[in-house]
Structure formats: C-alpha cells, structure tokens
C-alpha atoms as a PDB file:
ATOM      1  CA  UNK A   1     106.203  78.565 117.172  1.00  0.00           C
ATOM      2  CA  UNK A   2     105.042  78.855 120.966  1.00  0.00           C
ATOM      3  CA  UNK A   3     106.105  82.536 121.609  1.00  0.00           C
ATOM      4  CA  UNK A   4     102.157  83.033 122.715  1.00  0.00           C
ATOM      5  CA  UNK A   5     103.465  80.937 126.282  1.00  0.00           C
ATOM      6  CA  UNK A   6     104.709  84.106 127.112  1.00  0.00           C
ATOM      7  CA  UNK A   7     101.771  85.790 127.510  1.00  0.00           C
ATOM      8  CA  UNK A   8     100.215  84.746 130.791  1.00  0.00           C
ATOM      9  CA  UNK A   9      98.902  87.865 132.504  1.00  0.00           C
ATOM     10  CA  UNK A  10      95.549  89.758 131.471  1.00  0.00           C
ATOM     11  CA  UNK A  11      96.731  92.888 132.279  1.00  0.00           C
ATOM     12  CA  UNK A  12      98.613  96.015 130.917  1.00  0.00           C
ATOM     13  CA  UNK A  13     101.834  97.599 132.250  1.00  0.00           C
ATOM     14  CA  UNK A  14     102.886  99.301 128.904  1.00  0.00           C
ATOM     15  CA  UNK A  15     101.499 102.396 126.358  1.00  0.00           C
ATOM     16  CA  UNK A  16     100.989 102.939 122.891  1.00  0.00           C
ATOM     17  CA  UNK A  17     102.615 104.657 120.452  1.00  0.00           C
ATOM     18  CA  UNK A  18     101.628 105.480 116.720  1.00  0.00           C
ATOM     19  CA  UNK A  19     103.099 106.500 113.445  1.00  0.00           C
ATOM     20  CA  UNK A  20     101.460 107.750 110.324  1.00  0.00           C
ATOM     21  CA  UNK A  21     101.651 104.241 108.264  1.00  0.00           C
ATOM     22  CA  UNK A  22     103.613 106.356 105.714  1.00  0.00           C
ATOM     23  CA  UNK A  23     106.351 106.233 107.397  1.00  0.00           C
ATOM     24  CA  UNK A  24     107.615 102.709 107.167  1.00  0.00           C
ATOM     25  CA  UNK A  25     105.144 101.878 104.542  1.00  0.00           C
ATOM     26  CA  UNK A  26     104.916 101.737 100.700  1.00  0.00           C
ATOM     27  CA  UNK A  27     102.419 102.548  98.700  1.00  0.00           C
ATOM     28  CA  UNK A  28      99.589 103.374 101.134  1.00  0.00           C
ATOM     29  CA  UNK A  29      96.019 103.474  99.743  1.00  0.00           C
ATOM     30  CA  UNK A  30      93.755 106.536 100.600  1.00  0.00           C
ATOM     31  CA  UNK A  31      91.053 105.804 103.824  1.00  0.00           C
ATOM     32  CA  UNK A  32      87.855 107.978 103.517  1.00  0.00           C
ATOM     33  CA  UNK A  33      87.464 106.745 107.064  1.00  0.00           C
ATOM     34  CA  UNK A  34      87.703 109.849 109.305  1.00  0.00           C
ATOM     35  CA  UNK A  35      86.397 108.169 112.396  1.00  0.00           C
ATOM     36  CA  UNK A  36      88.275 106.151 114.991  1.00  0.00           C
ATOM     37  CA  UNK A  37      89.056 102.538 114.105  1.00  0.00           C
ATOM     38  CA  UNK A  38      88.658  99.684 116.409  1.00  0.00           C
ATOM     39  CA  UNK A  39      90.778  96.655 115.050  1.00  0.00           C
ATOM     40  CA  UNK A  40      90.669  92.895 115.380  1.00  0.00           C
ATOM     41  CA  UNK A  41      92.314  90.415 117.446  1.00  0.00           C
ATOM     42  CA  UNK A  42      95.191  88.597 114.423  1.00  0.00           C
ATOM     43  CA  UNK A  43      97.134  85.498 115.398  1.00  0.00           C
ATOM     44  CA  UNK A  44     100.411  84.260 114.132  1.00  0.00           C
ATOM     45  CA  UNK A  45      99.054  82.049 111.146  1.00  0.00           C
ATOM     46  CA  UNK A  46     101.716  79.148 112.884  1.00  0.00           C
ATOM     47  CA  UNK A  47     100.195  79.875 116.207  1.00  0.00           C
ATOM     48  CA  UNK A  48      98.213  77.272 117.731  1.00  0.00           C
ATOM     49  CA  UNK A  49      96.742  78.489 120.866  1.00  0.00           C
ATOM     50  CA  UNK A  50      94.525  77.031 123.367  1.00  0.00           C
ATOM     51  CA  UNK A  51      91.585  78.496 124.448  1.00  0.00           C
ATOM     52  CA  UNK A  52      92.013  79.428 127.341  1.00  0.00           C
ATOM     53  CA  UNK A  53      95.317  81.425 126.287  1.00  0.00           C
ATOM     54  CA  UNK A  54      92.862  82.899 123.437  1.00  0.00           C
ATOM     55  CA  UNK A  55      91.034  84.321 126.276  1.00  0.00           C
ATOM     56  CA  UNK A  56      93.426  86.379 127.577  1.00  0.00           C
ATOM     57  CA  UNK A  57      94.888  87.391 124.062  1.00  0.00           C
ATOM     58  CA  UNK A  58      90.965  88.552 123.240  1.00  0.00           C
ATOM     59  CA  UNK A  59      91.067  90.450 126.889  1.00  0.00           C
ATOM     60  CA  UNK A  60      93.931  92.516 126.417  1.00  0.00           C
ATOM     61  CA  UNK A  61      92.711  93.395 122.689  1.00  0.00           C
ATOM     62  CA  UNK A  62      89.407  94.595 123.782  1.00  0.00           C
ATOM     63  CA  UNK A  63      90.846  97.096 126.295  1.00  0.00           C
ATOM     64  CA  UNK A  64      93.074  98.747 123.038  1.00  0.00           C
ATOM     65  CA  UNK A  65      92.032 102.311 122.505  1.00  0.00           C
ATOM     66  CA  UNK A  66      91.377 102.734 118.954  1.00  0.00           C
ATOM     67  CA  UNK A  67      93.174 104.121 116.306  1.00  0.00           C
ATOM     68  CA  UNK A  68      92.894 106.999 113.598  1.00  0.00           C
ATOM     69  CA  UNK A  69      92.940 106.197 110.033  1.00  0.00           C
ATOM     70  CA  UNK A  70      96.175 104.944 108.138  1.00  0.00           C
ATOM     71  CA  UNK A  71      98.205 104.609 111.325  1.00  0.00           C
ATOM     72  CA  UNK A  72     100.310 101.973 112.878  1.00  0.00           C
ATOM     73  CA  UNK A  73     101.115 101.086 116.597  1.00  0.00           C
ATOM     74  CA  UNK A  74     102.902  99.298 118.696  1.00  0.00           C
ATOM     75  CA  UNK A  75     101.322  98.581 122.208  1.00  0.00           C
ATOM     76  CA  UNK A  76     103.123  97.570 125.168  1.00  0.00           C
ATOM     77  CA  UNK A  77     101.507  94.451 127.668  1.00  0.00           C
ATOM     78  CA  UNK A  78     104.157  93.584 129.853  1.00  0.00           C
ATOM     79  CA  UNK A  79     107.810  92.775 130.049  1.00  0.00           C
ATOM     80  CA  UNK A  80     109.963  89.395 131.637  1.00  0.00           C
ATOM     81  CA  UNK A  81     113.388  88.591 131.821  1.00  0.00           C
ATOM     82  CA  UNK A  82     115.086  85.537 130.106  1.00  0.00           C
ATOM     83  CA  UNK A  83     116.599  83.794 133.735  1.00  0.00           C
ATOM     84  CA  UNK A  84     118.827  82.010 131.287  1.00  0.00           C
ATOM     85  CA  UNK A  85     120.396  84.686 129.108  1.00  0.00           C
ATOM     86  CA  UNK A  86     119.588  88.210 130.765  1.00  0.00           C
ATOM     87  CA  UNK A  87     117.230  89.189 127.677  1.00  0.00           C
ATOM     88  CA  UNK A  88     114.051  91.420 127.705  1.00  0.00           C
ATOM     89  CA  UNK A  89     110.919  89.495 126.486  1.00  0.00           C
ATOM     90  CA  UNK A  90     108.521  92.495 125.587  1.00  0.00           C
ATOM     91  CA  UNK A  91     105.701  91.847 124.373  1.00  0.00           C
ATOM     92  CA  UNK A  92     103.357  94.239 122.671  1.00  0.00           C
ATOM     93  CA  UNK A  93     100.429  94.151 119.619  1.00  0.00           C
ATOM     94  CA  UNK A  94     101.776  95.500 116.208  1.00  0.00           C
ATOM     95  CA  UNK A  95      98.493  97.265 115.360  1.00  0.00           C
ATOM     96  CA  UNK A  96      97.299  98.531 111.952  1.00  0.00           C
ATOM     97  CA  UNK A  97      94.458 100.906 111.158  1.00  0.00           C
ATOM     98  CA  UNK A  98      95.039 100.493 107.196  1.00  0.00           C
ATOM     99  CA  UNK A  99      92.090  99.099 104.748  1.00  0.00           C
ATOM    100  CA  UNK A 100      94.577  97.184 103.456  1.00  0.00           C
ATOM    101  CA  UNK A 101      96.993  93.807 104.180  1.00  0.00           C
ATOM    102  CA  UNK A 102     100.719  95.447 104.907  1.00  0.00           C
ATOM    103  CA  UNK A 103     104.055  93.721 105.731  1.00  0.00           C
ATOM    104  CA  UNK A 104     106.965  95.942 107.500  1.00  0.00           C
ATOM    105  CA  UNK A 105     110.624  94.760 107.267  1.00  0.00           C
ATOM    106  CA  UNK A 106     113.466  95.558 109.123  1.00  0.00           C
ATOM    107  CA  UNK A 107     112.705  98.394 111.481  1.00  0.00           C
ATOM    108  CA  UNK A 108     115.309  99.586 114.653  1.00  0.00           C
ATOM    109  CA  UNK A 109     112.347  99.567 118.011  1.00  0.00           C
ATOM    110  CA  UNK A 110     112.992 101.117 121.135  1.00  0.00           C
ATOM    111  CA  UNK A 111     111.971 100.744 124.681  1.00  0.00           C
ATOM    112  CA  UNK A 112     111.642 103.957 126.404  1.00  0.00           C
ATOM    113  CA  UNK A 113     110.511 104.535 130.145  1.00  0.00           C
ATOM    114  CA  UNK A 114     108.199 107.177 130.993  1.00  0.00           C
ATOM    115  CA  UNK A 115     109.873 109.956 130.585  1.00  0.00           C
ATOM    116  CA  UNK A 116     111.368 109.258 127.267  1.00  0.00           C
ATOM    117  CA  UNK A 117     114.752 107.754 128.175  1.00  0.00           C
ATOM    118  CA  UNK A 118     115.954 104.642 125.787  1.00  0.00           C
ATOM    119  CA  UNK A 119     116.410 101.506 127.862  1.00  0.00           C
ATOM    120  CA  UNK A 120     116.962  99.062 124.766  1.00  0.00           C
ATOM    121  CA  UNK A 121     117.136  99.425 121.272  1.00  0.00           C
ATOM    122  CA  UNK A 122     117.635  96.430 118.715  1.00  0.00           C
ATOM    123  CA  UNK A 123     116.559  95.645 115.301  1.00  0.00           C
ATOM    124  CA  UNK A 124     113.755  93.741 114.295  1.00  0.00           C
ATOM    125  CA  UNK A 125     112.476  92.115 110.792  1.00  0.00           C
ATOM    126  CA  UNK A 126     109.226  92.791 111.122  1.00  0.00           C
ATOM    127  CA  UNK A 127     108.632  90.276 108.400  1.00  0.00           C
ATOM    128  CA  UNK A 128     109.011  87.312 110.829  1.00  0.00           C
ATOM    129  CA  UNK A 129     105.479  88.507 112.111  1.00  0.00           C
ATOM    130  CA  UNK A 130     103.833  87.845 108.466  1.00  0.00           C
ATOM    131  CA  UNK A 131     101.321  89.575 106.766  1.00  0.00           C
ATOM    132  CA  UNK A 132      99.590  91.408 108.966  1.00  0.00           C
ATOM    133  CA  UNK A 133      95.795  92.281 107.697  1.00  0.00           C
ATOM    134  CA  UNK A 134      93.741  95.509 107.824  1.00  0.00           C
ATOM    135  CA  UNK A 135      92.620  96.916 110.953  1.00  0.00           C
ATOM    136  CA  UNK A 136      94.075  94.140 112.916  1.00  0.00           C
ATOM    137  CA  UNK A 137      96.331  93.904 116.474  1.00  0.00           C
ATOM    138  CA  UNK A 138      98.787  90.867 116.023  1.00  0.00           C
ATOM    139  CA  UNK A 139     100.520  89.772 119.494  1.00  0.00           C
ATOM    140  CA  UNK A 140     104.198  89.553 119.568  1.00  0.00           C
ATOM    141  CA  UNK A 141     107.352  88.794 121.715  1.00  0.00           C
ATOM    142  CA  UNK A 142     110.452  91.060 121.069  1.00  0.00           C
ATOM    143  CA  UNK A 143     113.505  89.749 122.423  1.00  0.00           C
ATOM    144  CA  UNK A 144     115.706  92.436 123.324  1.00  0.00           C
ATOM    145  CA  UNK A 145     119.633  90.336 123.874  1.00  0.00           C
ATOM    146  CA  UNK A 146     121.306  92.010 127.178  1.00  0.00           C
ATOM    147  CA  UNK A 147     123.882  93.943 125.122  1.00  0.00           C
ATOM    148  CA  UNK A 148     121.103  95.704 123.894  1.00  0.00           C
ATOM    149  CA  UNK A 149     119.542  96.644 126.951  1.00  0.00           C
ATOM    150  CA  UNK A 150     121.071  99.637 128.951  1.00  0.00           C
ATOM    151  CA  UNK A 151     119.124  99.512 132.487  1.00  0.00           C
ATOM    152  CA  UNK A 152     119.714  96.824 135.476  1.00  0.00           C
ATOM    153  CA  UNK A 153     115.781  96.061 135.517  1.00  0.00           C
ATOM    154  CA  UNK A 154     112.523  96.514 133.267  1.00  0.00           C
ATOM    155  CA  UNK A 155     110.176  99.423 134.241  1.00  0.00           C
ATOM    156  CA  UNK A 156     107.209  98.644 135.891  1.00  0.00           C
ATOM    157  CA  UNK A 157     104.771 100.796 134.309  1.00  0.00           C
ATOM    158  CA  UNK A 158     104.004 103.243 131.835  1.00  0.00           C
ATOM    159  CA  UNK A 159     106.866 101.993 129.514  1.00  0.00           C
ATOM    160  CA  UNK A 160     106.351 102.528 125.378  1.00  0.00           C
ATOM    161  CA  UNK A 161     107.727 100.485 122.438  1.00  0.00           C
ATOM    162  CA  UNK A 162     108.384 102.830 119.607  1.00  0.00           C
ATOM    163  CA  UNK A 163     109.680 102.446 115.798  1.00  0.00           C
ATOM    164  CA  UNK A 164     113.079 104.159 115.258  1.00  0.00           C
ATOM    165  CA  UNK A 165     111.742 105.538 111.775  1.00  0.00           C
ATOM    166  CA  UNK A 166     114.820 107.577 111.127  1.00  0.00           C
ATOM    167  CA  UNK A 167     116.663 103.770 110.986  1.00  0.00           C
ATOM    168  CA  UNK A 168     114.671 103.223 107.841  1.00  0.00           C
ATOM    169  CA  UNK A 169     116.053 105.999 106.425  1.00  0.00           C
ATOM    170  CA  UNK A 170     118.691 105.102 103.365  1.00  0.00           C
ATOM    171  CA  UNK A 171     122.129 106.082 104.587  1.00  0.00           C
ATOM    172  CA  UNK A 172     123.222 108.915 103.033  1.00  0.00           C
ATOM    173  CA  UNK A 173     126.376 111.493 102.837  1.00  0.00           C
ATOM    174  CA  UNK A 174     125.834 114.500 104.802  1.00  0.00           C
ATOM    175  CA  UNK A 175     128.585 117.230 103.572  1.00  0.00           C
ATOM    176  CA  UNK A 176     129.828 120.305 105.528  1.00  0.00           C
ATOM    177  CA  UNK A 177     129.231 123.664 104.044  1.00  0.00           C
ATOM    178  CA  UNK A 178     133.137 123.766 103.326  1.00  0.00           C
ATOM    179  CA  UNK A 179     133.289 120.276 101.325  1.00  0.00           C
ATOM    180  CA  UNK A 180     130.253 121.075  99.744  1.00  0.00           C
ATOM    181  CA  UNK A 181     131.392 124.229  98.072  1.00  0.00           C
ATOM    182  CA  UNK A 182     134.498 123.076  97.337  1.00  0.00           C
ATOM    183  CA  UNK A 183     133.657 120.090  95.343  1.00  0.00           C
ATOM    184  CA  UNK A 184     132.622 119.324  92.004  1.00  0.00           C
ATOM    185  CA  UNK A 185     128.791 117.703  91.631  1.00  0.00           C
ATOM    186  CA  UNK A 186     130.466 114.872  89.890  1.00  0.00           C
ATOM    187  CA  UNK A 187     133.171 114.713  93.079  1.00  0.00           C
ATOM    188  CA  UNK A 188     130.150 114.478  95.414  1.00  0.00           C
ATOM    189  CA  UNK A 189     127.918 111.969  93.091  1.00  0.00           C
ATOM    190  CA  UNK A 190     131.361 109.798  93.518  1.00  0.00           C
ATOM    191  CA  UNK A 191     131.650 110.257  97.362  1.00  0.00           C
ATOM    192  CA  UNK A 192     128.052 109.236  97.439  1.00  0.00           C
ATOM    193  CA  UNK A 193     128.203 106.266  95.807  1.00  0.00           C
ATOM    194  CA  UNK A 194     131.253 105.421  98.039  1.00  0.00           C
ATOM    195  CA  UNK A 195     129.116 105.711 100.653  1.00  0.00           C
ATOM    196  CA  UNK A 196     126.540 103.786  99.479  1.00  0.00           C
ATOM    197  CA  UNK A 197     128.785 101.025  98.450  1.00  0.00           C
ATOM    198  CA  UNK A 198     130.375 100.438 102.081  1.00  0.00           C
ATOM    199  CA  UNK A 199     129.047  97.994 104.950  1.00  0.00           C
ATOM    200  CA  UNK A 200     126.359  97.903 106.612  1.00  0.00           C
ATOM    201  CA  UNK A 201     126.234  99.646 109.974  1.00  0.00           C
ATOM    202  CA  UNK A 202     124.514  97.909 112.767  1.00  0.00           C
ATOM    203  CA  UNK A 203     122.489  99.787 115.299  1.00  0.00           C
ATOM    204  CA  UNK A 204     124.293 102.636 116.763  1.00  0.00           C
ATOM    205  CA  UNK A 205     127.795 101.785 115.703  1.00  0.00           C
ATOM    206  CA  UNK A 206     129.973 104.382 114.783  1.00  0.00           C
ATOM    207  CA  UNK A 207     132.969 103.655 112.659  1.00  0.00           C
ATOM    208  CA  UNK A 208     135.848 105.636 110.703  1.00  0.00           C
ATOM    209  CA  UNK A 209     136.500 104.083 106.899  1.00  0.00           C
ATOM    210  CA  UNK A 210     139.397 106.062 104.774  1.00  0.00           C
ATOM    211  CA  UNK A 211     139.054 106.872 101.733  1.00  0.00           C
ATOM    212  CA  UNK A 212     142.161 109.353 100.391  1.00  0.00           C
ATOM    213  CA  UNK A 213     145.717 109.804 101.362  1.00  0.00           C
ATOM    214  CA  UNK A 214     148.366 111.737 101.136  1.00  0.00           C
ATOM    215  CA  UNK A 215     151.902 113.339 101.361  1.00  0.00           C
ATOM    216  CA  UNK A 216     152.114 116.842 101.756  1.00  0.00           C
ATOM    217  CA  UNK A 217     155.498 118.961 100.640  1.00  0.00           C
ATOM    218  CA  UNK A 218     155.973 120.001 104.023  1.00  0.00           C
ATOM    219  CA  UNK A 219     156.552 116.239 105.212  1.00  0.00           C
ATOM    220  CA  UNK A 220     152.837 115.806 106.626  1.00  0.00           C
ATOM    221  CA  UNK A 221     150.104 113.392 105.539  1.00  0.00           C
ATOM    222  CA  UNK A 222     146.254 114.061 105.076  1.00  0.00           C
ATOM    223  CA  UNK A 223     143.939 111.326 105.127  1.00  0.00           C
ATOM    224  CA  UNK A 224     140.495 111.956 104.125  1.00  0.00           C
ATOM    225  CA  UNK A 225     137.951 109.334 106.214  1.00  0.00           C
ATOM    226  CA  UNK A 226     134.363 108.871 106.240  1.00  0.00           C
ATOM    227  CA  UNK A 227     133.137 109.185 109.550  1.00  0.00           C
ATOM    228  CA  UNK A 228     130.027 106.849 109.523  1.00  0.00           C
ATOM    229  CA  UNK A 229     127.007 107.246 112.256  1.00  0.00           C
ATOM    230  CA  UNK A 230     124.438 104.240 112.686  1.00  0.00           C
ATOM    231  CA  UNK A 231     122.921 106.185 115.739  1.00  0.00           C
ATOM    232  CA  UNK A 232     119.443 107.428 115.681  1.00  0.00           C
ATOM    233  CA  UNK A 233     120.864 110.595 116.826  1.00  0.00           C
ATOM    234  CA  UNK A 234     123.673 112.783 115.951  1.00  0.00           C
ATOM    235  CA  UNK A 235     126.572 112.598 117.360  1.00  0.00           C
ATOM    236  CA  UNK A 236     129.017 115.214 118.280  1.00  0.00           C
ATOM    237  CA  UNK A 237     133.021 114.779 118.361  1.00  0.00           C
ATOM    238  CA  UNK A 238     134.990 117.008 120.053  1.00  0.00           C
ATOM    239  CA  UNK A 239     138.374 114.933 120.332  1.00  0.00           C
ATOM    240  CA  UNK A 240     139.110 112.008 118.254  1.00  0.00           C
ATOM    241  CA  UNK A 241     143.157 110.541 118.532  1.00  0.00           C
ATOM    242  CA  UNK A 242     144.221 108.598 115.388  1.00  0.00           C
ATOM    243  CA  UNK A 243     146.519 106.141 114.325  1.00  0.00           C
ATOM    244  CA  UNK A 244     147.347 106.117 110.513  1.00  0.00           C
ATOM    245  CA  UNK A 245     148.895 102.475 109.889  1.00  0.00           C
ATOM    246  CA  UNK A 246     150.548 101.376 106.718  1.00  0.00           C
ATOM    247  CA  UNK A 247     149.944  98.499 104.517  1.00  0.00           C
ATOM    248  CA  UNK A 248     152.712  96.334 106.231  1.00  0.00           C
ATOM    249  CA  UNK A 249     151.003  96.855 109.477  1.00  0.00           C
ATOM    250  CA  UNK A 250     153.513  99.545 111.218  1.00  0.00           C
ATOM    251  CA  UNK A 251     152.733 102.804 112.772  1.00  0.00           C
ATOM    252  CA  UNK A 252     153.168 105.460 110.203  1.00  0.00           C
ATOM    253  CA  UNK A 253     151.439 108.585 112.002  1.00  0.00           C
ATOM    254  CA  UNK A 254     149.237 109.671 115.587  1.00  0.00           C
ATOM    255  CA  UNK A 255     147.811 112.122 117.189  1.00  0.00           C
ATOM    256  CA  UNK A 256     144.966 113.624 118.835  1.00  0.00           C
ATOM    257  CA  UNK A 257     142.636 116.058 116.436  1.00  0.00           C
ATOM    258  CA  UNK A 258     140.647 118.628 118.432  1.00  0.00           C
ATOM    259  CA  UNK A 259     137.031 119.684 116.291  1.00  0.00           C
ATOM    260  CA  UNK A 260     135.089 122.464 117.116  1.00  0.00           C
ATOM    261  CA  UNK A 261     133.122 120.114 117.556  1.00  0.00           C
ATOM    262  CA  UNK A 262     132.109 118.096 114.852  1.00  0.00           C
ATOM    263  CA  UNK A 263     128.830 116.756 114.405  1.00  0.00           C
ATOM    264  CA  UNK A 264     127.412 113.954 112.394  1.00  0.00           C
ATOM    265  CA  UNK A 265     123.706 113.576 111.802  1.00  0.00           C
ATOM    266  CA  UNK A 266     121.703 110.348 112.673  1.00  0.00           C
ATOM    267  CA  UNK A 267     122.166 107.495 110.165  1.00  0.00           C
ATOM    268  CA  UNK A 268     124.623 109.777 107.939  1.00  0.00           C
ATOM    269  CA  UNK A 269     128.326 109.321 106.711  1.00  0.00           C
ATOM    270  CA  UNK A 270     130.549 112.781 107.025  1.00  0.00           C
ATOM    271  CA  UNK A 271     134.085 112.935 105.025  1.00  0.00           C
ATOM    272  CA  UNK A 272     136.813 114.664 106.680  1.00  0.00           C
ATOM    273  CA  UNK A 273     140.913 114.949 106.414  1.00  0.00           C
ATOM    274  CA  UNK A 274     142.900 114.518 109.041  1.00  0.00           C
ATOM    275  CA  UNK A 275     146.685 116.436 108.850  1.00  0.00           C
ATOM    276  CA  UNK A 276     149.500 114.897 110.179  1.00  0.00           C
ATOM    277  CA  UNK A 277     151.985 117.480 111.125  1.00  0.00           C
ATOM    278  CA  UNK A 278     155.572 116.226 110.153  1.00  0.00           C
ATOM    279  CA  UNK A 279     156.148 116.187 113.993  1.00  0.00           C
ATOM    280  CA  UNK A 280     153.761 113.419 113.909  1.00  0.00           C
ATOM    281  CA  UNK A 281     154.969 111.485 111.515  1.00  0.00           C
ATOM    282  CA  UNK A 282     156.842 108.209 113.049  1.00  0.00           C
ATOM    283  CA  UNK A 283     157.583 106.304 110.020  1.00  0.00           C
ATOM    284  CA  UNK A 284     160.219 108.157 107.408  1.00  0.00           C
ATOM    285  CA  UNK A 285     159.023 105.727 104.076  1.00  0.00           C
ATOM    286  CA  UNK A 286     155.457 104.622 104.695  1.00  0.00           C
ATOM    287  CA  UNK A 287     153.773 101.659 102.421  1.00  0.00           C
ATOM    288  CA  UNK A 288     150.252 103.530 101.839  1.00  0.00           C
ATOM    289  CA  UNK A 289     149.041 101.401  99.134  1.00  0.00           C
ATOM    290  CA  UNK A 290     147.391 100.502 101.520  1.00  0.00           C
ATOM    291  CA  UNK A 291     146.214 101.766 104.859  1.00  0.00           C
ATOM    292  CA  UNK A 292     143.935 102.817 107.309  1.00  0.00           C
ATOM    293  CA  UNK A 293     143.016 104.594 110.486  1.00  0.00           C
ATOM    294  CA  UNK A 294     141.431 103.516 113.889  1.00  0.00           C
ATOM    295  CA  UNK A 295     141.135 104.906 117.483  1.00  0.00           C
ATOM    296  CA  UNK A 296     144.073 103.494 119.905  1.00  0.00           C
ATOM    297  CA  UNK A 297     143.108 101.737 122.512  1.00  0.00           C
ATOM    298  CA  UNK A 298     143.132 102.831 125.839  1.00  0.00           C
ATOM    299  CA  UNK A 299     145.788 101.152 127.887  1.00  0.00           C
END
C-alpha cells in the first residue's frame, strides 16, 4: 500500500467535523472520561513509511484539536487532483475518541466547502482502513472518481469531510397519510418487505420500480410504483411523464402526471399509482404479465 506518498505537505487547508460515535457505531462502551481527549498518531498496519514521511504524519497530528469523549472525526489536510483521471485525492485523519478498538463499514462522506455546499459525495468502506484503536488519528486518502465530484476545482481552504449518517440508515418505506390509512397492517408489513427485498440503490440515485397493475372499467390503467430515493435529502416531484410498456416491449400507455408536489424523504421508498386515462391508452390489448414504467427520454 503506498497511499502515505500522498501526503507531502506539513500543513492544513481543511476542518474537522465530529459525530457522536453512536451514530455509525455498535455497541459503544460507556467513557467516565469527561475531559478532552488528545489521541495518537495510528498507521495503516501495511504502511511502511520512512522517516522522514513519519515526520510530517506526527506534525500534522500534533496540531489536531482534541476531542470529547465517545466521538469520531474526520479531519481534513489537504486535497490534489489525479492529472490522469480527474479524481479528488482528499486526505484527512479518521479520528476516534473511544476507550475502545472500533471498525466502521460502508459509510456515504461528503466534501463540503465553507459554507456548507456538497462538492463530492461517494461511498466509502471504511473497513479498508482496518481496525482502528482507541483514541487514535489514522491518516487516509479518499479518492473521490470525477463523476462524483460536482465543482471544476478543489477549495482552497476551510473545506470539511463529513459522514453522511442518514446513508447508514436501513432503507425503509415511508407511506403517505392516504396509503397509510387505507391499508391493512398486514398490506403494509408486505409492501415493506417488498421494499426491503429490491436492489440496492447507489448514492443519490433515484429510480421508479412497479409493483401493481391494472385495468380499470372505464378503459384506464393504474400502476402502483415504488418511487425509491438514495439521496441524503428528500426530494420533491412536481412533474414526472411516464411510459407504461408491456411485456413484449411496445408502448401500452404515457403521459405526464402533475403532484402537488410529491415528496420523498432521504434514503426512503414511497408507493404511488399512476392512472392512465383511456385517452392515454395507445395499445387496445396490452401483455401486462409483465411490465414496467420509466421516464422517456428527452429527444
């Protein structure tokens, strides 16, 4: 591993920020510490560093403020740009104020500029960085790939690294107050395990999944979709046009729903059913053994 190469300067361009360790860790054990914690300079255990690298490593964690009890940190020391690929190399200490050894897992980070704005966001296993032991500041690189960055340069100063906590949040099924009095507990213990049961999402994708159609007596068609948010914040739809398609692949039904609008909490799936006027229908005997919906594309 030779990710320490990176780190060349002795000097500090980015902040801290801090969680209560409860929130991305299990089974935290009580501190009776109630003074501030200094913590100790951790390597890699597949690091082999020079010395005079080890210098500037044990610079930078000297100047760390210290922590309060049972909390965890990220702090920022500087940022380059891959010449090859376009990526963000940010590199920062994963810090740890715990009496005890702790390992994190997979965990959505984002790099925000002074005045809060997100200028990447990826996930990271946090694993990779290995055990990390208590009241210790481990160095790291976080490679942030181009499609996950979102501004044309790094900032210069007074930049933050910060844990997406509501991405480590389970994915649940967030119901509006109609659905929820109109179904059954067992309808909604079923919806949920749907939900549960589907892909996936990666960070901030936001897909549509149906569940549920059918033909209504007037010649319409309602098809009941999950509407699925992997953003750390909720989203709010205010037009969505839809195409129902058919299991042989042909156009059955489209339009363009107007919603009042619609929102959809962070890291939540929201059912919904879409009518189909008969106006809209453009198919007379539609296959919907099988089917599903998407967004057209634009042309």
């Amino acid at each position: 591993m030779n990710l320490f190469s990176f780190f060349k300067k002795a000097e500090k361009t980015g902040t801290e920020s801090t969680i209560d360790s409860k929130e991305i860790v299990e089974d935290v054990q009580a501190s009776n510490v109630e003074s501030d914690i200094e913590t100790t300079l951790s390597f890699h255990p597949e690091w082999n560093i020079p010395q005079e690298q080890e210098y500037v490593f044990r610079f930078l964690s000297n100047e760390l403020e210290p922590l309060k009890p049972n909390q965890i940190s990220l702090s920022g020391i500087d940022i380059d740009v891959e010449p090859a690929n376009g990526s963000w190399l940010v590199k920062a200490f994963l810090r740890s104020s715990m009496d005890q050894q702790i390992s994190v897992g997979e965990v959505e980070l984002m790099l925000l500029d002074e005045e809060g704005n997100t200028l990447a966001s990826d996930e990271f296993d946090l694993k990779e960085l290995g055990d990390l032991p208590a009241r210790s500041a481990r160095p790291w690189v976080f490679v942030f790939a181009k499609d996950n960055v979102f501004a044309e340069t790094p900032p210069k100063e007074n930049w933050k690294l910060a844990f997406n906590v509501q991405s480590m949040v389970p994915h649940k099924l967030e119901l509006e107050q109609a659905w929820e009095d109109g179904l059954s507990d067992e309808q909604k213990d079923g919806l949920a395990k749907v939900v549960e049961g589907l892909p996936k999402l990666k960070p901030r994708e936001v897909n549509i999944s149906g569940f549920q159609v059918k033909e209504q007596e007037d010649g319409g068609i309602a098809a009941s979709v999950f509407i699925r948010n992997g953003h750390s914040k909720q989203i709010n739809i205010e037009k969505l046009p839809l195409e129902l398609i058919d299991a042989t692949g042909d156009l059955v039904a489209t339009g363009s729903f107007s919603l009042a609008p619609l929102s959809v909490k962070a890291n939540t799936t929201k059912p919904w059913t879409f009518i189909y006027p008969k106006e809209m229908i453009q198919k007379e005997t539609p296959d919907l053994s099988r089917w599903t919906v998407r967004v057209p594309e634009q042309q």
